[in-house]
Protein backbone atom coordinates (compact mmCIF):
# COMPACT_ATOMS: atom_id res chain seq x y z
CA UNK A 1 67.46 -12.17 12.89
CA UNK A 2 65.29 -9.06 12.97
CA UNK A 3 64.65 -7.18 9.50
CA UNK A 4 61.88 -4.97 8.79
CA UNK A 5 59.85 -7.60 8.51
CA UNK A 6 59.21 -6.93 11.97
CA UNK A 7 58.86 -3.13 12.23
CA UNK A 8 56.02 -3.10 9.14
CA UNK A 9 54.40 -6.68 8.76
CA UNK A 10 54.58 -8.24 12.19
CA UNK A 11 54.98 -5.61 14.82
CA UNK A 12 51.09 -4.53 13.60
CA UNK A 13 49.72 -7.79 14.85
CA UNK A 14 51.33 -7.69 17.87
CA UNK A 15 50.40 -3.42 18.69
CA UNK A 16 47.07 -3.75 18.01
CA UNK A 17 46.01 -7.70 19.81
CA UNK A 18 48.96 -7.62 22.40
CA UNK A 19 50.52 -4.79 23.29
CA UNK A 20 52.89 -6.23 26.02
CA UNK A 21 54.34 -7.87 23.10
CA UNK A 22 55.03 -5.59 20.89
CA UNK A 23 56.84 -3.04 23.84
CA UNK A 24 58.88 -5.71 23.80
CA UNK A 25 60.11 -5.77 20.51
CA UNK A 26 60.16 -2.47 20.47
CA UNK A 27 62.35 -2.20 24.04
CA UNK A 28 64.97 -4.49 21.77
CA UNK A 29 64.86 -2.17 19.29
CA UNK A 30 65.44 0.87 21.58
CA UNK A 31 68.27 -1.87 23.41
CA UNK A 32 69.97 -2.30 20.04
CA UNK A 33 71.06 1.50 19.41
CA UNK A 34 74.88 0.87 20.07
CA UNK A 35 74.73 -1.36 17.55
CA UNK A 36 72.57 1.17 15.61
CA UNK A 37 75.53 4.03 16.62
CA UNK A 38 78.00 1.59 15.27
CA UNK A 39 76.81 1.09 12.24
CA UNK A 40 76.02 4.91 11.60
CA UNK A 41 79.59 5.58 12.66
CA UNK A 42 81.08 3.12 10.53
CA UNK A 43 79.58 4.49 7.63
CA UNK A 44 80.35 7.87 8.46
CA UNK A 45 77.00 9.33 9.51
CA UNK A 46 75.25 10.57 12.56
CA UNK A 47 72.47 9.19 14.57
CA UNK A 48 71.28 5.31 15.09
CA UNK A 49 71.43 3.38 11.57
CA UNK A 50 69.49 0.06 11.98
CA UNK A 51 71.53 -3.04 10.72
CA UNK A 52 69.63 -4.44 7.90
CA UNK A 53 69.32 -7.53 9.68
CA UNK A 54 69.97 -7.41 13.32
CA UNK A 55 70.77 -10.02 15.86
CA UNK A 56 72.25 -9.44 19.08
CA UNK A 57 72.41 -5.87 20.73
CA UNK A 58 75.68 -4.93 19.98
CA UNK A 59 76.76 -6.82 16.71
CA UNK A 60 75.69 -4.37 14.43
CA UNK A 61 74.84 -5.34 11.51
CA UNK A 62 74.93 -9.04 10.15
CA UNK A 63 73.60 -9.53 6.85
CA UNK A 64 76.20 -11.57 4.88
CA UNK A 65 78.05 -10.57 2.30
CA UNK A 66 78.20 -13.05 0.15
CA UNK A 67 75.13 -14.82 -1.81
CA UNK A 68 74.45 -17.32 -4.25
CA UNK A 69 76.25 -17.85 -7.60
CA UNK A 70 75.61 -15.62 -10.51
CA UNK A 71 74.63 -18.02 -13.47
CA UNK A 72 76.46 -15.70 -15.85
CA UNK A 73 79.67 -15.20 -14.18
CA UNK A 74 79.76 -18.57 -11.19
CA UNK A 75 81.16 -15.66 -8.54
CA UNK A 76 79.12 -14.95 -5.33
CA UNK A 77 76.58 -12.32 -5.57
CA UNK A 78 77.32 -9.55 -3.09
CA UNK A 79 74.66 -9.10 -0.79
CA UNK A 80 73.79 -5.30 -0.74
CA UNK A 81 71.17 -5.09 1.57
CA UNK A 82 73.45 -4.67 4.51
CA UNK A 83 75.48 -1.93 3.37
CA UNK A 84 72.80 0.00 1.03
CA UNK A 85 69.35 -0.86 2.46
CA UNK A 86 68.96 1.59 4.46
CA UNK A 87 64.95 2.42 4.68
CA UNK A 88 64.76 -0.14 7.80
CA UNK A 89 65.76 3.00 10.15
CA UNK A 90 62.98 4.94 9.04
CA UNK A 91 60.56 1.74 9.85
CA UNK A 92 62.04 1.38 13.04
CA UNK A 93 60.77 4.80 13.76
CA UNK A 94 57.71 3.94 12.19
CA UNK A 95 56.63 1.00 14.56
CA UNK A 96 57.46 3.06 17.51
CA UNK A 97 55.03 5.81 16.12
CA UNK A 98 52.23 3.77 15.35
CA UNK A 99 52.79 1.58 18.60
CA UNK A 100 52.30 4.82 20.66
CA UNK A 101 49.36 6.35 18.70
CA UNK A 102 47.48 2.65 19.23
CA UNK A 103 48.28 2.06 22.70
CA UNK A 104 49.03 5.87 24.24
CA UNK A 105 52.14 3.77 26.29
CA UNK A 106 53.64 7.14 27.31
CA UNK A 107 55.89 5.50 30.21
CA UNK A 108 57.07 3.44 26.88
CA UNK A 109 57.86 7.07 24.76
CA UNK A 110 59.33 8.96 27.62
CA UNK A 111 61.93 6.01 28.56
CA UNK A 112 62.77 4.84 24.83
CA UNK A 113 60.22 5.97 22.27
CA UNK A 114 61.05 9.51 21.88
CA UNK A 115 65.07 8.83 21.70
CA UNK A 116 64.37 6.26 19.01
CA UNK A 117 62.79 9.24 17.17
CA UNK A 118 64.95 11.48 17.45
CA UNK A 119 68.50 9.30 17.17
CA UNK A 120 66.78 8.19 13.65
CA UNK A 121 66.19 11.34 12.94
CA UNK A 122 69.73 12.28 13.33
CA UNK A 123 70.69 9.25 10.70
CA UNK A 124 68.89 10.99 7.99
CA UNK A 125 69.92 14.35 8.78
CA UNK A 126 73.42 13.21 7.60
CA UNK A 127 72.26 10.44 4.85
CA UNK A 128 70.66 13.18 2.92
CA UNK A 129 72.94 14.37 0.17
CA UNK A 130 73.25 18.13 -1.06
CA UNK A 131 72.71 18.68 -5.27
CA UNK A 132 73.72 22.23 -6.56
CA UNK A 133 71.97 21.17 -9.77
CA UNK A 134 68.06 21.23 -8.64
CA UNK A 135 69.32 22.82 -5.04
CA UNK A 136 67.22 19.60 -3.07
CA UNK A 137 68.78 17.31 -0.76
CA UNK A 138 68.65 13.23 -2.13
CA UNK A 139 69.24 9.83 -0.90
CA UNK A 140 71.15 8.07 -3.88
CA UNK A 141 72.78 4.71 -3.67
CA UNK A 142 70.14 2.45 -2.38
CA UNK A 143 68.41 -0.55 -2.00
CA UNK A 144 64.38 0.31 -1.48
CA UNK A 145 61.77 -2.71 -0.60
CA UNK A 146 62.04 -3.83 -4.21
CA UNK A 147 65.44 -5.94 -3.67
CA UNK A 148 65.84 -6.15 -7.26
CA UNK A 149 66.81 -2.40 -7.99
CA UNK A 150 70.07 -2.28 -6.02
CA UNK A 151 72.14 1.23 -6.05
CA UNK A 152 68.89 3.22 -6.91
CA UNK A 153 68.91 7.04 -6.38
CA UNK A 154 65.62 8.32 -5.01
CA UNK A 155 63.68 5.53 -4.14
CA UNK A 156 60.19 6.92 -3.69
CA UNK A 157 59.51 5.03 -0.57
CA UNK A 158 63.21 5.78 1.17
CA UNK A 159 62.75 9.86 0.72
CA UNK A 160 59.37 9.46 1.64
CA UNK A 161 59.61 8.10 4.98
CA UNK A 162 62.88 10.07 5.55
CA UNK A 163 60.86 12.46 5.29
CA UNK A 164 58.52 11.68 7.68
CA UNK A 165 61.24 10.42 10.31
CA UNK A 166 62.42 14.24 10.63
CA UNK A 167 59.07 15.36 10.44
CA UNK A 168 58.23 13.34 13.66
CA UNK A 169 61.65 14.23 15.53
CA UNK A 170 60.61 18.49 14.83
CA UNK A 171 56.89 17.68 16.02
CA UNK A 172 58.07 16.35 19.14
CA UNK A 173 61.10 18.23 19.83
CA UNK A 174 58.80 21.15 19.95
CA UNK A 175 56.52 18.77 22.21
CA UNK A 176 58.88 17.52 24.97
CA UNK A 177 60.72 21.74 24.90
CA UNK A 178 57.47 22.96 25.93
CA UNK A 179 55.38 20.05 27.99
CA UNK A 180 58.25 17.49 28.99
CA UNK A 181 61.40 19.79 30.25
CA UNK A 182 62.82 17.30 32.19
CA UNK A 183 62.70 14.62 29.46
CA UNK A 184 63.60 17.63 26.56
CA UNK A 185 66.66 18.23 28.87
CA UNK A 186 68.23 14.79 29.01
CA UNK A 187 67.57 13.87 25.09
CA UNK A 188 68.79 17.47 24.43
CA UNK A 189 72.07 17.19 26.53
CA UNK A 190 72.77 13.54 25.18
CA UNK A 191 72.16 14.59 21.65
CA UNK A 192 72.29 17.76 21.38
CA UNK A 193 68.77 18.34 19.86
CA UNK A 194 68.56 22.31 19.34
CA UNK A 195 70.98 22.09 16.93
CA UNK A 196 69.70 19.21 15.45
CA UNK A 197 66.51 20.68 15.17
CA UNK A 198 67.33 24.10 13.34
CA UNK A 199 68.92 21.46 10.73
CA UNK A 200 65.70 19.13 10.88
CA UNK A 201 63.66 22.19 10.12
CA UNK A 202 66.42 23.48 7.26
CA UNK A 203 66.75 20.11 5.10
CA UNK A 204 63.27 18.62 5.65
CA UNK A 205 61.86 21.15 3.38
CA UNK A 206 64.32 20.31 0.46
CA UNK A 207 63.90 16.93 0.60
CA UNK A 208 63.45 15.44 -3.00
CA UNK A 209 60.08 14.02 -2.98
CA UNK A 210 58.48 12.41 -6.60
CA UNK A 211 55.58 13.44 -7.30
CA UNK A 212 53.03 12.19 -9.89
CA UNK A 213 53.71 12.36 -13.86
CA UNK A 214 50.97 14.74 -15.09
CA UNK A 215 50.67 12.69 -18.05
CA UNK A 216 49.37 9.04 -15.99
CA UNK A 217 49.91 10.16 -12.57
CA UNK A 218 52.64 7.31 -11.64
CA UNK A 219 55.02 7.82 -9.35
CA UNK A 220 58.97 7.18 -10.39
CA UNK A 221 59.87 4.17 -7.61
CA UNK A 222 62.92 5.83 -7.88
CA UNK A 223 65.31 8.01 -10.08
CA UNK A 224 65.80 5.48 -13.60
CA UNK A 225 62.90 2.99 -12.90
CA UNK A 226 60.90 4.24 -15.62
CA UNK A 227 63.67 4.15 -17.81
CA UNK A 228 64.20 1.11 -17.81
CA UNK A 229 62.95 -1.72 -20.86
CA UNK A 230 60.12 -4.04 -20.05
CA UNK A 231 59.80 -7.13 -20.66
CA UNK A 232 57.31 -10.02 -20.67
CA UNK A 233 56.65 -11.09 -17.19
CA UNK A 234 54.07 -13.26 -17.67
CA UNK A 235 55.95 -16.97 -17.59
CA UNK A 236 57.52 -15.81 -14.19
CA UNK A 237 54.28 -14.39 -12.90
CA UNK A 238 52.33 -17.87 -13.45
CA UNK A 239 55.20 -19.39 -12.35
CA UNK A 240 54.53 -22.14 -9.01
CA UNK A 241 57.42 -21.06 -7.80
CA UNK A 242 59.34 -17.64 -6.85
CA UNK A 243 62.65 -16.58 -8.38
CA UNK A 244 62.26 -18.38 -11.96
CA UNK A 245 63.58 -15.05 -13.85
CA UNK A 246 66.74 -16.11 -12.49
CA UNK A 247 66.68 -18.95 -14.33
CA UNK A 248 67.49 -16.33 -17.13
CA UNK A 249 68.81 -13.58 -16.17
CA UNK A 250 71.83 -12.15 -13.42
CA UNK A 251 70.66 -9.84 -10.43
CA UNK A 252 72.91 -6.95 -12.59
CA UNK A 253 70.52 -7.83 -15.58
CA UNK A 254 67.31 -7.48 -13.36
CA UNK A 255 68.53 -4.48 -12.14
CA UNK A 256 68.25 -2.84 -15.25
CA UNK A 257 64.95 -3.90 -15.64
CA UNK A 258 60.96 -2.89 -15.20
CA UNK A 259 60.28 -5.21 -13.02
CA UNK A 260 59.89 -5.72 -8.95
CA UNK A 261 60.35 -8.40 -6.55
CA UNK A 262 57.68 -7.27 -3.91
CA UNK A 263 55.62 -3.97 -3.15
CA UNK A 264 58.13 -1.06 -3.53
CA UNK A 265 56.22 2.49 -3.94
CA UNK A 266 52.81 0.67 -3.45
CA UNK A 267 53.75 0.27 0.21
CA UNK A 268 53.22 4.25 0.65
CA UNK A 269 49.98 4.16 -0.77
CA UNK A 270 49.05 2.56 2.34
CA UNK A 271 48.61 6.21 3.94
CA UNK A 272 47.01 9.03 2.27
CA UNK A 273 49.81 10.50 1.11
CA UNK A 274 47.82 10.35 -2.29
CA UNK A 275 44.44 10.43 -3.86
CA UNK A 276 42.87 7.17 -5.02
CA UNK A 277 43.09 8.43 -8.54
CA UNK A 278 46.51 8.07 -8.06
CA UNK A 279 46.75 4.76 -6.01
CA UNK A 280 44.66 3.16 -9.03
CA UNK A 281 47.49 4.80 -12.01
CA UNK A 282 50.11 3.21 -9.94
CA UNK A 283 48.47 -0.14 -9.24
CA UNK A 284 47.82 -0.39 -13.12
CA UNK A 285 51.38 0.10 -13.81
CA UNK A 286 53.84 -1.23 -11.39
CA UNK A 287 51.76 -4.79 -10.24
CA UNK A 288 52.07 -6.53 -13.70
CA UNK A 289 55.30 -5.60 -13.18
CA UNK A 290 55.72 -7.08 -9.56
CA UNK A 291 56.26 -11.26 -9.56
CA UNK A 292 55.82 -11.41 -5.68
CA UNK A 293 58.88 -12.78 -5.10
CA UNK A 294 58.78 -11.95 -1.40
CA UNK A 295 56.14 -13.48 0.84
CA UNK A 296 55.36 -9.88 1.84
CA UNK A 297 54.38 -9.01 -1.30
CA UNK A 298 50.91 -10.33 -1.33
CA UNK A 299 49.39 -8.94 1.58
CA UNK A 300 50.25 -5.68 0.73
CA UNK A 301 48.52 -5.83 -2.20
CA UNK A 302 45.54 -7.58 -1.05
CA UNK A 303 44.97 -4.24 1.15
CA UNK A 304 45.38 -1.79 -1.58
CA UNK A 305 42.79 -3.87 -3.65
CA UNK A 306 40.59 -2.96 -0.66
CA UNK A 307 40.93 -0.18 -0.81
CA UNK A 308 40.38 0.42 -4.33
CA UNK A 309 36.84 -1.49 -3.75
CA UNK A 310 38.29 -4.07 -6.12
CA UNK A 311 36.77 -7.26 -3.87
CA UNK A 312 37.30 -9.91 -6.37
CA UNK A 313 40.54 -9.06 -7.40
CA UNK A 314 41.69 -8.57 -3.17
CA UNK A 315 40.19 -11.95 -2.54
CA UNK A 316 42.18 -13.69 -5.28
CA UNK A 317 45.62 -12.81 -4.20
CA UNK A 318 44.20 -13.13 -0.54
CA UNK A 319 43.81 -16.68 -1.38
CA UNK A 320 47.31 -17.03 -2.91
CA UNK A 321 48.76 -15.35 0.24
CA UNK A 322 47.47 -17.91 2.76
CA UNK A 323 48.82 -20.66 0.72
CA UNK A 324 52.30 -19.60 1.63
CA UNK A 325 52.71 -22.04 4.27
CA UNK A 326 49.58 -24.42 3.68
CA UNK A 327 48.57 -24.79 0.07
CA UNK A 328 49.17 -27.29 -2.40
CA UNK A 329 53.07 -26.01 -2.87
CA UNK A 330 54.25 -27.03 0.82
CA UNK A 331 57.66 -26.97 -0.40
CA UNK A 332 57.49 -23.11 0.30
CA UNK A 333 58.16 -23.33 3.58
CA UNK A 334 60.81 -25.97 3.72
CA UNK A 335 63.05 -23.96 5.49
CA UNK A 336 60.40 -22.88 8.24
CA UNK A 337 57.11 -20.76 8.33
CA UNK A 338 56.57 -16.92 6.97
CA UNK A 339 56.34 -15.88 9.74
CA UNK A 340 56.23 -12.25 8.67
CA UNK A 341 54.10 -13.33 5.89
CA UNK A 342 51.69 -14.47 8.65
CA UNK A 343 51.33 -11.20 10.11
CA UNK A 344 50.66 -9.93 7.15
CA UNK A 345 47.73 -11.89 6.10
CA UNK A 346 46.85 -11.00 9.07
CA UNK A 347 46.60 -7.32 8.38
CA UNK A 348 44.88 -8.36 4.75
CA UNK A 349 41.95 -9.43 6.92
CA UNK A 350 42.28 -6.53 9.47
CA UNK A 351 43.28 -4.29 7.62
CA UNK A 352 42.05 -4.95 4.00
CA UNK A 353 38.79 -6.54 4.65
CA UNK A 354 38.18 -5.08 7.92
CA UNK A 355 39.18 -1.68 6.63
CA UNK A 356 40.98 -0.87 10.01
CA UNK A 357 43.85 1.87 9.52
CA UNK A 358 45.53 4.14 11.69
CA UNK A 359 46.04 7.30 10.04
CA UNK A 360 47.60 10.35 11.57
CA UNK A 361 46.79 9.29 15.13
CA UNK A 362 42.91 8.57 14.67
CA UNK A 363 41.73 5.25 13.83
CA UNK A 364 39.43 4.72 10.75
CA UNK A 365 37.18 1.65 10.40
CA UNK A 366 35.57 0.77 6.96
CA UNK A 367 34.98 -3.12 6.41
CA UNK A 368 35.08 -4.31 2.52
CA UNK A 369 34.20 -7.64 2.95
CA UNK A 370 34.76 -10.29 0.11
CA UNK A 371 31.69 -11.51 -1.83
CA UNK A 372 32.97 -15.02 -1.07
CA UNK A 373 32.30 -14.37 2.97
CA UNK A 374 29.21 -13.27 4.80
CA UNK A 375 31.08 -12.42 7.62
CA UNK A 376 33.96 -11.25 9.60
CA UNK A 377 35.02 -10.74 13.69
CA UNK A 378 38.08 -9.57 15.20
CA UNK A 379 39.11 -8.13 18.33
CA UNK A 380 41.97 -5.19 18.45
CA UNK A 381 43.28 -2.53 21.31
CA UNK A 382 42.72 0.86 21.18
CA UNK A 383 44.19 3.13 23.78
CA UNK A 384 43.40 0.73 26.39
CA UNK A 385 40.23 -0.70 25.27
CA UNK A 386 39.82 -3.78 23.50
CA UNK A 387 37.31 -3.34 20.47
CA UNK A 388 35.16 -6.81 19.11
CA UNK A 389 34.35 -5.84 15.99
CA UNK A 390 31.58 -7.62 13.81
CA UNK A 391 30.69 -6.96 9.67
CA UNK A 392 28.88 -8.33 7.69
CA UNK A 393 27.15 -6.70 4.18
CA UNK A 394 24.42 -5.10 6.21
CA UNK A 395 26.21 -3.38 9.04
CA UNK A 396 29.64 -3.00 10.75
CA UNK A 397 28.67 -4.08 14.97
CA UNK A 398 32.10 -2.16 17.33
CA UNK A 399 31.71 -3.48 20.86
CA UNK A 400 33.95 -2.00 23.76
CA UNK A 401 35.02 -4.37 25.60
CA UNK A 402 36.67 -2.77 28.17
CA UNK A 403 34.28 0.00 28.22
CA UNK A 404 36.13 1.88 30.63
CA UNK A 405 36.70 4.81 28.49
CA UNK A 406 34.73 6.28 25.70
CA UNK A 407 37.02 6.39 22.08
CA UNK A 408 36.49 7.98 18.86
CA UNK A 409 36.71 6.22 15.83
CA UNK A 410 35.45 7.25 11.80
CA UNK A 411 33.34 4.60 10.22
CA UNK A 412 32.67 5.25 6.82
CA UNK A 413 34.06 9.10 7.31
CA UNK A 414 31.53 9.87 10.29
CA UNK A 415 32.85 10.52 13.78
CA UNK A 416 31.70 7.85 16.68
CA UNK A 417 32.11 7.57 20.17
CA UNK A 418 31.71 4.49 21.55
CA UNK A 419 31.77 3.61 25.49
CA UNK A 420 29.99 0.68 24.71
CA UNK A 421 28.76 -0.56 21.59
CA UNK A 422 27.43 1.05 17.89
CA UNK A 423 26.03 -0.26 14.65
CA UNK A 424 27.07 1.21 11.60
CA UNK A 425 25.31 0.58 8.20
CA UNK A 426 27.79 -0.80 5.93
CA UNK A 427 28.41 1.83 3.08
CA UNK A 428 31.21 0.56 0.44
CA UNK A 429 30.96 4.08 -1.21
CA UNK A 430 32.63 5.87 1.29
């Protein structure tokens, strides 16, 4: 089964080390829209909605329905994810982005990746829902990452990448009408994209988006989060195991709840949607509320400590994150290997300690590396060059491999082009 696992943790791995793999996945994904259009039909909305968990092409989706017993009540738990979980769409359209901004397939975006766009787009045209009270459009009823807030309204991170889905169809709509005609005229005949666009443009703007609480600066994860009583987590955060606070309490009770299974509205903070001022408010309030419950959690995490400059504190849950599969718990992965887990420690490494990031098209590198190593050496792909890259506390060493094109990349906010190798002096300020 596919989740979005795929799109967000391992799909990165695979775009930016082995980029025949990850067309692949991303050819299923494009392969799986009549299941997509099912799914979106059934529910009465437009577009390709992604089944939460997806299997073959045309099932649709096939998350079951029914869980494990509620310790208050004995009756199966009803599995919400695959009616209600609905920010997996908006991933989908994510991985296809950032595939094409790190390898520039354009035979890839002209057969699949620009329908994906747009047919996603369509989804949350019709998902968003009209209020005459604050005259904004919102996403209520949902489940976001954090699987233990189930029927939320607003989750930060589901408006927030809605957002960005339209925002993507409009830029290339305008893109394919005035450079691709031939490509513009098919999409545009087999969904009907000037209309969609004029409502694109129309509801995109009105889009409920939370912004920061002038008082601390956090971000609502979604419309009664902060509402909500807390509680002591500290038992179930020390706990060896994951799931203990259901030991003592119902999913309804959790619901109701401050606290988180996994990153929820951290997950955005990933971009630079928001200062670091910001990232550090939210950090301080929502991770001693997060137990990690999800595999995923901890990589996520480890990068944002990165990029907060916060190296012992990255390198501590780094450590717990590799021990998923082969600490001193091995029970954990009884029933098979993280594999999504795997990517991402992967992208704590890359990512966190390697300070890669893609952002808006251009790729940033800015290595943090942890006290406890003196060094660190990957290799990625980069439009069609394959980048060795070498840190250590003295200087960051990028080496084109391929060298058959010169590429830009920021280290430590300076532009560089490299056609064949540079050395950086490593600057943890920047």
């Amino acid at each position: 089964h596919t989740f979005w696992d795929t799109d967000i943790f391992a799909l990165p791995y695979f775009t930016f080390t082995d980029p025949d793999v990850a067309r692949s996945l991303e050819e299923y994904r494009y392969l799986s829209l009549p299941g997509a259009h099912k799914k979106a039909a059934e529910n009465g909305y437009e577009g390709a909605q992604f089944p939460w968990e997806s299997a073959w092409l045309n099932d649709g989706e096939v998350t079951p329905v029914w869980g494990a017993a509620d310790i208050v009540t004995g009756q199966p738990t009803k599995i919400w994810s695959g009616f209600i979980e609905q920010h997996i769409t908006a991933d989908v359209a994510y991985g296809v982005w950032q595939y094409y901004m790190v390898t520039r397939d354009q035979d890839f975006m002209d057969r699949y990746g620009y329908e994906l766009l747009m047919d996603t787009a369509l989804f949350w045209a019709s998902r968003l829902e009209w209020s005459e009270e604050d005259h904004l459009y919102h996403i209520n009823d949902v489940v976001g990452p954090d699987e233990y807030k189930e029927h939320a309204d607003d989750n930060a991170y589901t408006n927030y990448m809605a957002h960005w889905n339209i925002g993507i169809a409009i830029r290339y709509y305008e893109e394919l009408k005035e450079k691709k005609p031939e490509i513009f005229a098919r999409l545009n005949k087999k969904m009907g994209l000037d209309h969609a666009c004029r409502i694109w443009k129309e509801r995109r703007e009105l889009i409920y988006l939370p912004k920061p609480r002038p008082q601390d600066l956090v971000v609502a994860q979604d419309a009664k989060y902060l509402t909500y009583p807390v509680i002591d987590l500290t038992k179930y955060k020390q706990a060896k195991e994951v799931g203990t606070l259901f030991r003592e309490y119902n999913l309804e009770r959790v619901n109701r709840m401050q606290v988180s299974k996994q990153a929820d509205i951290m997950i955005l903070f990933l971009e630079d949607l928001f200062s670091l001022d910001v990232k550090r408010a939210n950090w301080d309030y929502y991770e001693p509320k997060t137990l990690h419950d999800s595999s995923l959690s901890l990589s996520t995490h480890v990068i944002l400590a990165s990029d907060m400059k916060d190296k012992k504190l990255a390198y501590e849950l780094f450590e717990r994150a590799v021990r998923i599969d082969m600490g001193e718990n091995m029970k954990s992965s009884d029933a098979g290997i993280h594999a999504a887990s795997l990517a991402g420690i992967w992208q704590s490494v890359v990512y966190g300690f390697g300070g890669v990031r893609m952002l808006h098209g251009d790729l940033r590198v800015c290595p943090m590396l942890p006290d406890a190593w003196s060094s660190v050496e990957f290799s990625i792909c980069w439009h069609g060059q394959k980048l060795e890259i070498y840190a250590d506390h003295e200087e960051v060493r990028i080496k084109n491999i391929t060298g058959t094109e010169s590429i830009e990349i920021e280290v430590y906010g300076e532009k560089h082009q490299i056609s064949k190798e540079i050395t950086v002096k490593i600057d943890e300020n920047k």
